[in-house]
PDB file of N, CA and C in Angstrom:
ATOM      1  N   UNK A   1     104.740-138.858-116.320  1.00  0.00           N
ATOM      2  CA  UNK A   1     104.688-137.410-116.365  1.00  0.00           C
ATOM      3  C   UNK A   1     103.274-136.951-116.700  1.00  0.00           C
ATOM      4  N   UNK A   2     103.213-135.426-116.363  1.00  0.00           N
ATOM      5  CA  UNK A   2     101.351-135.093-116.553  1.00  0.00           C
ATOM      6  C   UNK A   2     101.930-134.933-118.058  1.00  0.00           C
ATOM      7  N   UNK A   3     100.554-134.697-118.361  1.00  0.00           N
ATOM      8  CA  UNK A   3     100.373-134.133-119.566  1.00  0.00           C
ATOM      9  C   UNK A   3     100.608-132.639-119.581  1.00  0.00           C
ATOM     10  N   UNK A   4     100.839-131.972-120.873  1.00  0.00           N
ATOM     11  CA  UNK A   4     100.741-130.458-120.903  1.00  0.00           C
ATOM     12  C   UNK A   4      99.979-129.532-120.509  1.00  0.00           C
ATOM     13  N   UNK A   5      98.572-130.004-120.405  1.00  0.00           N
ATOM     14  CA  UNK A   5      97.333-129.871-119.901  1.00  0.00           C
ATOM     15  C   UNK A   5      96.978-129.679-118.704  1.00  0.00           C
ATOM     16  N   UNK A   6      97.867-130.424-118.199  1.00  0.00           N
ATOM     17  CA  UNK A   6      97.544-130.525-116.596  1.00  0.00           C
ATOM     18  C   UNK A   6      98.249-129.195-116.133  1.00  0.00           C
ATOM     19  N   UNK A   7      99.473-129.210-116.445  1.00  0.00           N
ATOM     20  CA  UNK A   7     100.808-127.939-116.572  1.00  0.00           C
ATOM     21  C   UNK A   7      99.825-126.879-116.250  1.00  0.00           C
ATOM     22  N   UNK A   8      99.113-126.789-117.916  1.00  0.00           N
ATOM     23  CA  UNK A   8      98.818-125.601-118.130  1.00  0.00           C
ATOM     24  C   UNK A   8      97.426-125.195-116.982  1.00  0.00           C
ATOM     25  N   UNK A   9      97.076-126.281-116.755  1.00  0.00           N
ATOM     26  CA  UNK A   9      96.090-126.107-115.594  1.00  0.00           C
ATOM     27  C   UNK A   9      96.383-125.690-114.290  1.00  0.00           C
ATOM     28  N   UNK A  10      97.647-126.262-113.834  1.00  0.00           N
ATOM     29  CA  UNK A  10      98.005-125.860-112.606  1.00  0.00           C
ATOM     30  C   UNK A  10      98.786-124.380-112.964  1.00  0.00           C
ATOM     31  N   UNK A  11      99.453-123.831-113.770  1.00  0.00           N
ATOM     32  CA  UNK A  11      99.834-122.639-114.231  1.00  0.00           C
ATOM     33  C   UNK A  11      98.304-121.564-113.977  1.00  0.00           C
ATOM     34  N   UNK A  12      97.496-121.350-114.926  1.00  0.00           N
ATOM     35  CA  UNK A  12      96.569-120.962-114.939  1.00  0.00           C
ATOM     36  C   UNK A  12      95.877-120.713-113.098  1.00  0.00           C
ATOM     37  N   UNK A  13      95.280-121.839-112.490  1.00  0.00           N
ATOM     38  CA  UNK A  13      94.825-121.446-111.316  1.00  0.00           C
ATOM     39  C   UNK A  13      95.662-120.987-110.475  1.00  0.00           C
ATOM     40  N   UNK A  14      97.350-121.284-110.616  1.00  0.00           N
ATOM     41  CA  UNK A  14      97.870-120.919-109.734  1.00  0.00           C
ATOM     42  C   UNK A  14      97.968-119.081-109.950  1.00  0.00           C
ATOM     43  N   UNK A  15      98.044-118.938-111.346  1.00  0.00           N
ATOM     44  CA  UNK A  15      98.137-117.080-111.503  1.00  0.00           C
ATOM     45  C   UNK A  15      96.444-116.697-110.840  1.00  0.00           C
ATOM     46  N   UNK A  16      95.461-117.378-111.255  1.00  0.00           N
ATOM     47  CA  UNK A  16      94.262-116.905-111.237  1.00  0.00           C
ATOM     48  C   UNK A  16      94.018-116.560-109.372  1.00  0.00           C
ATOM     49  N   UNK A  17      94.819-117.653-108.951  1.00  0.00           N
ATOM     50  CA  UNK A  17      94.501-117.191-107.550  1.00  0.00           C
ATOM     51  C   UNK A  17      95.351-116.023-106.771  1.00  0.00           C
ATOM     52  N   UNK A  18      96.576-115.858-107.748  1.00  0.00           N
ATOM     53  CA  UNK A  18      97.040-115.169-107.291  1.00  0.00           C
ATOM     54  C   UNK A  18      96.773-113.734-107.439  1.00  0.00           C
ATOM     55  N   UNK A  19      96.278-113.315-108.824  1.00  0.00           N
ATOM     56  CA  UNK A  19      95.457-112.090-109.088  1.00  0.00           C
ATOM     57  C   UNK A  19      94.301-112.068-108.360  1.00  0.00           C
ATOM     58  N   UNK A  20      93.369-112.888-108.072  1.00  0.00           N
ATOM     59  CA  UNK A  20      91.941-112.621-107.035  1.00  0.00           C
ATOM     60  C   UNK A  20      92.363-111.808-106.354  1.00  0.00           C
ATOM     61  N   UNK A  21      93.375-113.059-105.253  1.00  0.00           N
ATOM     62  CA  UNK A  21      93.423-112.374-104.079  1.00  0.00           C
ATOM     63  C   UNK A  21      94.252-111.259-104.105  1.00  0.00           C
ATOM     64  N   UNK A  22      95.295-110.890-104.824  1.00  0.00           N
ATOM     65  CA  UNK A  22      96.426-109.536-104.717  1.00  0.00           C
ATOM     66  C   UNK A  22      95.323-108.477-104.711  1.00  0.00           C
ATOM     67  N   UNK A  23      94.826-108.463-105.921  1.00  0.00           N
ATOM     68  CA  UNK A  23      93.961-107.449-106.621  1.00  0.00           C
ATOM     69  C   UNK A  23      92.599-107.616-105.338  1.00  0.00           C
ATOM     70  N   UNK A  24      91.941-108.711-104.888  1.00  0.00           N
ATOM     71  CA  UNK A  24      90.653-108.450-104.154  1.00  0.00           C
ATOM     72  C   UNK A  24      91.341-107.361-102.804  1.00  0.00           C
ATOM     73  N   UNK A  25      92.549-107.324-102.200  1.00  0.00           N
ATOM     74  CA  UNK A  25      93.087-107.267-100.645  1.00  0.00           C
ATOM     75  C   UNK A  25      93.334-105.515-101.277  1.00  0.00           C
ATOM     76  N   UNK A  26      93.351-105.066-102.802  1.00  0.00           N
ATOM     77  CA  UNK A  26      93.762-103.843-102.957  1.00  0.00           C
ATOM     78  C   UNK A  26      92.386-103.146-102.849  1.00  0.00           C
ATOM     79  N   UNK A  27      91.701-103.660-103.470  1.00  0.00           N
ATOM     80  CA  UNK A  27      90.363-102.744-103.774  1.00  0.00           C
ATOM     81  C   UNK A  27      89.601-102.875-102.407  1.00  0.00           C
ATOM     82  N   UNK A  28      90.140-103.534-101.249  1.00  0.00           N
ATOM     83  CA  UNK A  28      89.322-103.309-100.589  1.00  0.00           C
ATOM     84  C   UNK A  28      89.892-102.547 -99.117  1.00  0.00           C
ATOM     85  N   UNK A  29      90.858-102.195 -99.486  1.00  0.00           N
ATOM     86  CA  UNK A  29      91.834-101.109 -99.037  1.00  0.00           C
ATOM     87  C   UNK A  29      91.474 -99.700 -99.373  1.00  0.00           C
ATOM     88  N   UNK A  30      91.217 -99.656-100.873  1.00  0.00           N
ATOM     89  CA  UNK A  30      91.235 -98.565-101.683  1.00  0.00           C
ATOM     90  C   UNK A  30      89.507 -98.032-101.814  1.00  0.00           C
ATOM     91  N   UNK A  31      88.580 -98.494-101.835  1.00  0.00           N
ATOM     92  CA  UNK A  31      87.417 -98.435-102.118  1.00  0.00           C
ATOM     93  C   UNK A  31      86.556 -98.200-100.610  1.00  0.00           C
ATOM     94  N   UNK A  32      85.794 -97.281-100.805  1.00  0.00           N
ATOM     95  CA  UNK A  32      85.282 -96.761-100.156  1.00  0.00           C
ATOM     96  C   UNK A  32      83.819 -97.822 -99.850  1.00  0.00           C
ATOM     97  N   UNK A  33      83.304 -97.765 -98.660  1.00  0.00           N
ATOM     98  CA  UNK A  33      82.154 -98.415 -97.871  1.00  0.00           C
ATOM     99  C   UNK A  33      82.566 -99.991 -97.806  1.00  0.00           C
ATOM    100  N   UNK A  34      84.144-100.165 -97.571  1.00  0.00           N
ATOM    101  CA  UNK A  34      84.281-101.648 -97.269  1.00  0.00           C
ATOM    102  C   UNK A  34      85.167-101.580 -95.837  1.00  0.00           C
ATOM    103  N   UNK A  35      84.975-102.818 -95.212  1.00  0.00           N
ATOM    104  CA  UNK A  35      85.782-103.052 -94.123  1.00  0.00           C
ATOM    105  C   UNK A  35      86.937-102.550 -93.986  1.00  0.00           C
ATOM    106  N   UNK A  36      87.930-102.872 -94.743  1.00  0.00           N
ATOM    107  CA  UNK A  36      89.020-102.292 -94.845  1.00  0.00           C
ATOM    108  C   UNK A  36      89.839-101.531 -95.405  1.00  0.00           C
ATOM    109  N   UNK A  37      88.649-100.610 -95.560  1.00  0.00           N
ATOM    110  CA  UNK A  37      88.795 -98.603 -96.264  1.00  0.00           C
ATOM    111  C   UNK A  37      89.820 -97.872 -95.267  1.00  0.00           C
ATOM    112  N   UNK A  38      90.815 -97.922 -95.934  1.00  0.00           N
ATOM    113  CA  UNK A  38      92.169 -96.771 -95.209  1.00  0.00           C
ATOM    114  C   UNK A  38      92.978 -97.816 -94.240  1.00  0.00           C
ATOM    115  N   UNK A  39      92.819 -99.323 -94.438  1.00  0.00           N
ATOM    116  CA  UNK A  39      93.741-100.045 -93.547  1.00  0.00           C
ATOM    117  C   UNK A  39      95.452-100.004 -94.076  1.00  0.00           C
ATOM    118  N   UNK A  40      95.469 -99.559 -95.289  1.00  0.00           N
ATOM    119  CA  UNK A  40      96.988 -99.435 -95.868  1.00  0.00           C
ATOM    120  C   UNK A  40      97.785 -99.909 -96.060  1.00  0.00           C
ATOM    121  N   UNK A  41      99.408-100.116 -96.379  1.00  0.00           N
ATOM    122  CA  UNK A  41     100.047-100.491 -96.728  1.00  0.00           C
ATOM    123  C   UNK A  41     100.169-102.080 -96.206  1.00  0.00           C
ATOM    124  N   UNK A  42     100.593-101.776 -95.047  1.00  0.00           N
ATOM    125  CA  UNK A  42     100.821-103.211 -94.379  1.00  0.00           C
ATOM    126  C   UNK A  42      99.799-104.130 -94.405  1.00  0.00           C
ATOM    127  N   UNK A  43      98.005-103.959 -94.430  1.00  0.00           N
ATOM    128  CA  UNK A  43      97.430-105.224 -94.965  1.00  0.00           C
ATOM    129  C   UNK A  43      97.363-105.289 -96.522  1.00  0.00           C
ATOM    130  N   UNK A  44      98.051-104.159 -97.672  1.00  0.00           N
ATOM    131  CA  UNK A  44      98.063-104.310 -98.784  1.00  0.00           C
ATOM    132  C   UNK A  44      99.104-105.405 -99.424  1.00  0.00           C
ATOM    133  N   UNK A  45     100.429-105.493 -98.317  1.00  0.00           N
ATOM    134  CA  UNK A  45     101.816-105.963 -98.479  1.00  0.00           C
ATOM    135  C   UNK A  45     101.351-107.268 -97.864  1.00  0.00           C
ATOM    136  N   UNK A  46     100.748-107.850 -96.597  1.00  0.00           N
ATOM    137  CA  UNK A  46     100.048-109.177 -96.538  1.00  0.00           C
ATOM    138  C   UNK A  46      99.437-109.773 -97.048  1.00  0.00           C
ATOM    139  N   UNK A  47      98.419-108.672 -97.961  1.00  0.00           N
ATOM    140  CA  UNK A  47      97.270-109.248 -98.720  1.00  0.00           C
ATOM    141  C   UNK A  47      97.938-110.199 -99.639  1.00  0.00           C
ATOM    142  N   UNK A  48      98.579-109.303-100.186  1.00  0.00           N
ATOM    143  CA  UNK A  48     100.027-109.563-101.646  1.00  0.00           C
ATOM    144  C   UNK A  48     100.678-111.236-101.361  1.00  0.00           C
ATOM    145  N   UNK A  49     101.449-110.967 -99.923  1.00  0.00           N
ATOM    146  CA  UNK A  49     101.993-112.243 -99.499  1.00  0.00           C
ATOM    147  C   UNK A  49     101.385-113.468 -99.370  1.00  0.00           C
ATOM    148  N   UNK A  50     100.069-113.445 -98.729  1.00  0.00           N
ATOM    149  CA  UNK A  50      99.234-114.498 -98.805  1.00  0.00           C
ATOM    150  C   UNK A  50      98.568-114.739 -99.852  1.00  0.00           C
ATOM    151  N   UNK A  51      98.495-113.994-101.123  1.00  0.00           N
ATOM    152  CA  UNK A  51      98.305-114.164-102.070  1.00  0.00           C
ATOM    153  C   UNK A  51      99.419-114.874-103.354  1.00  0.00           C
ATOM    154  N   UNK A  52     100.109-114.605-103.057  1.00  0.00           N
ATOM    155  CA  UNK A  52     101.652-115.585-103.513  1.00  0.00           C
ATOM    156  C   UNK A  52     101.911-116.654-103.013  1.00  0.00           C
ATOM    157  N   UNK A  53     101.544-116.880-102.012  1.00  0.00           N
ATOM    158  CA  UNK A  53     101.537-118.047-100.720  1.00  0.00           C
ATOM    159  C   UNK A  53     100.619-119.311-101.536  1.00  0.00           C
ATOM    160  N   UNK A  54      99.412-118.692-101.437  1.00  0.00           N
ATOM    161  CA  UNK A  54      98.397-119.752-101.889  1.00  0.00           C
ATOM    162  C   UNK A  54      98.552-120.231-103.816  1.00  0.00           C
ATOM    163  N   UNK A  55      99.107-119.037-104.282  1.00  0.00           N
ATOM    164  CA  UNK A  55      99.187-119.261-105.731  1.00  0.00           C
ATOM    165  C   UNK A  55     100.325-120.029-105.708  1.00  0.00           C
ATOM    166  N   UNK A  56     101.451-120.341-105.247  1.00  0.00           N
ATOM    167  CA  UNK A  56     102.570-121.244-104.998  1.00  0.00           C
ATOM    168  C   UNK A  56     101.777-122.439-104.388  1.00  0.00           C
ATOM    169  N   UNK A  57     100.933-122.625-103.609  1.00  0.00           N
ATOM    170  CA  UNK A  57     100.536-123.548-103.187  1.00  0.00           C
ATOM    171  C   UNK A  57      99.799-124.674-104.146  1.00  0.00           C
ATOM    172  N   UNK A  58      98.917-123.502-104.778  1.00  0.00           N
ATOM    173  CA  UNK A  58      98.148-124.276-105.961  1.00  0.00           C
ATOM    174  C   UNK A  58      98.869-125.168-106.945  1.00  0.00           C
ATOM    175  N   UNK A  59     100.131-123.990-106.988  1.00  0.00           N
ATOM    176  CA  UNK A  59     100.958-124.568-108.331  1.00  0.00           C
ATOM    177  C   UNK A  59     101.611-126.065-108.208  1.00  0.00           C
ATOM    178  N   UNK A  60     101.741-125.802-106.863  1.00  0.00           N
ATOM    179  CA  UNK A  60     102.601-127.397-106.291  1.00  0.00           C
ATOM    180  C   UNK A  60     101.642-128.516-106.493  1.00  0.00           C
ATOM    181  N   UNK A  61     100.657-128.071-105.696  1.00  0.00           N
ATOM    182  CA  UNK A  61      99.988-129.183-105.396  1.00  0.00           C
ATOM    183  C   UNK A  61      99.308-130.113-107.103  1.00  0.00           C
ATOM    184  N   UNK A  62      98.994-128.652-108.457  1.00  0.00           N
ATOM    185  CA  UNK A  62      98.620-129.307-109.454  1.00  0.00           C
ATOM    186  C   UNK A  62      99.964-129.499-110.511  1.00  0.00           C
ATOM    187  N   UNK A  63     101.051-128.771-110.115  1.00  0.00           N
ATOM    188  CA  UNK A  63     101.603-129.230-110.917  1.00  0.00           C
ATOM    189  C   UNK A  63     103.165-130.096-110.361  1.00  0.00           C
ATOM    190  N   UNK A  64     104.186-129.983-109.339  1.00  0.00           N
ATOM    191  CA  UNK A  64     104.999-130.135-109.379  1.00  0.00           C
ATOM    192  C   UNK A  64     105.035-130.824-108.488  1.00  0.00           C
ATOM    193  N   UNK A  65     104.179-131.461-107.483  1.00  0.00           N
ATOM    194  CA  UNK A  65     103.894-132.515-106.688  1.00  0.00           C
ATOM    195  C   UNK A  65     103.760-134.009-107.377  1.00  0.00           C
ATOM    196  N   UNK A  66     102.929-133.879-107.998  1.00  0.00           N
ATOM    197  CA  UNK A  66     103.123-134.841-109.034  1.00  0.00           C
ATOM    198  C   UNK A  66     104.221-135.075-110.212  1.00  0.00           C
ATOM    199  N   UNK A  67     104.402-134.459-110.414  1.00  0.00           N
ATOM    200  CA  UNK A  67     105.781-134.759-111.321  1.00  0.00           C
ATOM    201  C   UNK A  67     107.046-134.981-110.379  1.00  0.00           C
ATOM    202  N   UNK A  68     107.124-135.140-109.044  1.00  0.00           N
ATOM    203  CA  UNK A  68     108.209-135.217-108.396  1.00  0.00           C
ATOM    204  C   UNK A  68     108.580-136.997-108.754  1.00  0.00           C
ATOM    205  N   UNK A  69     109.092-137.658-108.218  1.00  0.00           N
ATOM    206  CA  UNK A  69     109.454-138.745-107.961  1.00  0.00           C
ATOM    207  C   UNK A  69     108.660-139.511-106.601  1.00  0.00           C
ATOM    208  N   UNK A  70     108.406-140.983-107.227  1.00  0.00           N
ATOM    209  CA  UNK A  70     107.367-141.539-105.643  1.00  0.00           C
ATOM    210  C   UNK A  70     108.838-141.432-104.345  1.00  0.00           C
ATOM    211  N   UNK A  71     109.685-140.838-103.920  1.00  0.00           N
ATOM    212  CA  UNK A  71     110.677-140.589-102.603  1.00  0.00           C
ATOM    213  C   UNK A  71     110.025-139.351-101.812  1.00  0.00           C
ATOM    214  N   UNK A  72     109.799-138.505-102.844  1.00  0.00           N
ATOM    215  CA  UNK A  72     109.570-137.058-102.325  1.00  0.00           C
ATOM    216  C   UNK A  72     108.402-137.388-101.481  1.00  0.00           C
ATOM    217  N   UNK A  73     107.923-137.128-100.571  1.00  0.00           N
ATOM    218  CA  UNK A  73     106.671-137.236 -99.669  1.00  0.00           C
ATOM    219  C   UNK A  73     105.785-135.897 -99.832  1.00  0.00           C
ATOM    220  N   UNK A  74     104.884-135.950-100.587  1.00  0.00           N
ATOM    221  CA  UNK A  74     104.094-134.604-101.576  1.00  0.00           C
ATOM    222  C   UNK A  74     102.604-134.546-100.352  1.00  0.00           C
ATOM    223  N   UNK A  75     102.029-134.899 -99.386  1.00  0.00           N
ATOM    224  CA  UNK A  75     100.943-134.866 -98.872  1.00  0.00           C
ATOM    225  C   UNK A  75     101.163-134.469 -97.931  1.00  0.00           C
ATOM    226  N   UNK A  76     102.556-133.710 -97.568  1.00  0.00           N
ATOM    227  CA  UNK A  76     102.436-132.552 -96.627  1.00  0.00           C
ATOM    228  C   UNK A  76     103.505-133.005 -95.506  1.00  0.00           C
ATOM    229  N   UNK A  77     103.872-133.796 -95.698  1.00  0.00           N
ATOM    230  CA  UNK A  77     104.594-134.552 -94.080  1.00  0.00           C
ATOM    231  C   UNK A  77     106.434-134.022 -94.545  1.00  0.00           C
ATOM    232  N   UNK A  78     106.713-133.664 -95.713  1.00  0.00           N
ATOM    233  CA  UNK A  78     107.910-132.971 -96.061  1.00  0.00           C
ATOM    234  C   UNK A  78     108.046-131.795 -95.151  1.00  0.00           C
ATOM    235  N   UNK A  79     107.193-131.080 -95.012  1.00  0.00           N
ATOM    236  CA  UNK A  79     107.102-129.743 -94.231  1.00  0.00           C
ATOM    237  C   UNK A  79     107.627-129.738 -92.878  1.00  0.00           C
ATOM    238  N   UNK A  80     107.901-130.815 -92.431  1.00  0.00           N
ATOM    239  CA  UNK A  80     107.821-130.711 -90.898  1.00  0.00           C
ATOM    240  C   UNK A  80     109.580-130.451 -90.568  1.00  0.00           C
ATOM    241  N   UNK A  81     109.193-129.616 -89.604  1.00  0.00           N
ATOM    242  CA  UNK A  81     110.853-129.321 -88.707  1.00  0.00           C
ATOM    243  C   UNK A  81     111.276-130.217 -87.924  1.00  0.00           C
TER     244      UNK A  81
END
């Protein structure tokens, strides 16, 4: 098993990435002299999603990938249809 440390590590980047990006996809919606000044809701609600996306991603990969069991196949080949 990881240590607590590790936990708290993959916890941590996984929120941290998820606030960047939520919060970067708002202000640049909302803020004036950027690319995507007045693009609105729907790239605010993607921004959001792909921002949950990758913070779930992080979390797996530092924390709950490794703590699985050596059966689970954690390097991506689980994914497939």
């Amino acid at each position: 098993m990881h240590s607590e440390m590790v936990q708290l590590l993959g916890e941590f980047l996984g929120t941290f990435i998820l606030i960047l990006l939520g919060n970067g996809v708002v202000s640049g919606v909302v803020l004036n002299k950027t690319k995507a000044t007045g693009a609105g809701w729907v790239a605010i609600t993607l921004g959001w999603g792909f921002a949950v996306m990758m913070g779930g991603l992080c979390f797996r990969i530092y924390v709950a990938c490794p703590l699985e069991s050596s059966s689970n196949n954690c390097n991506g080949n689980d994914w497939q249809l």
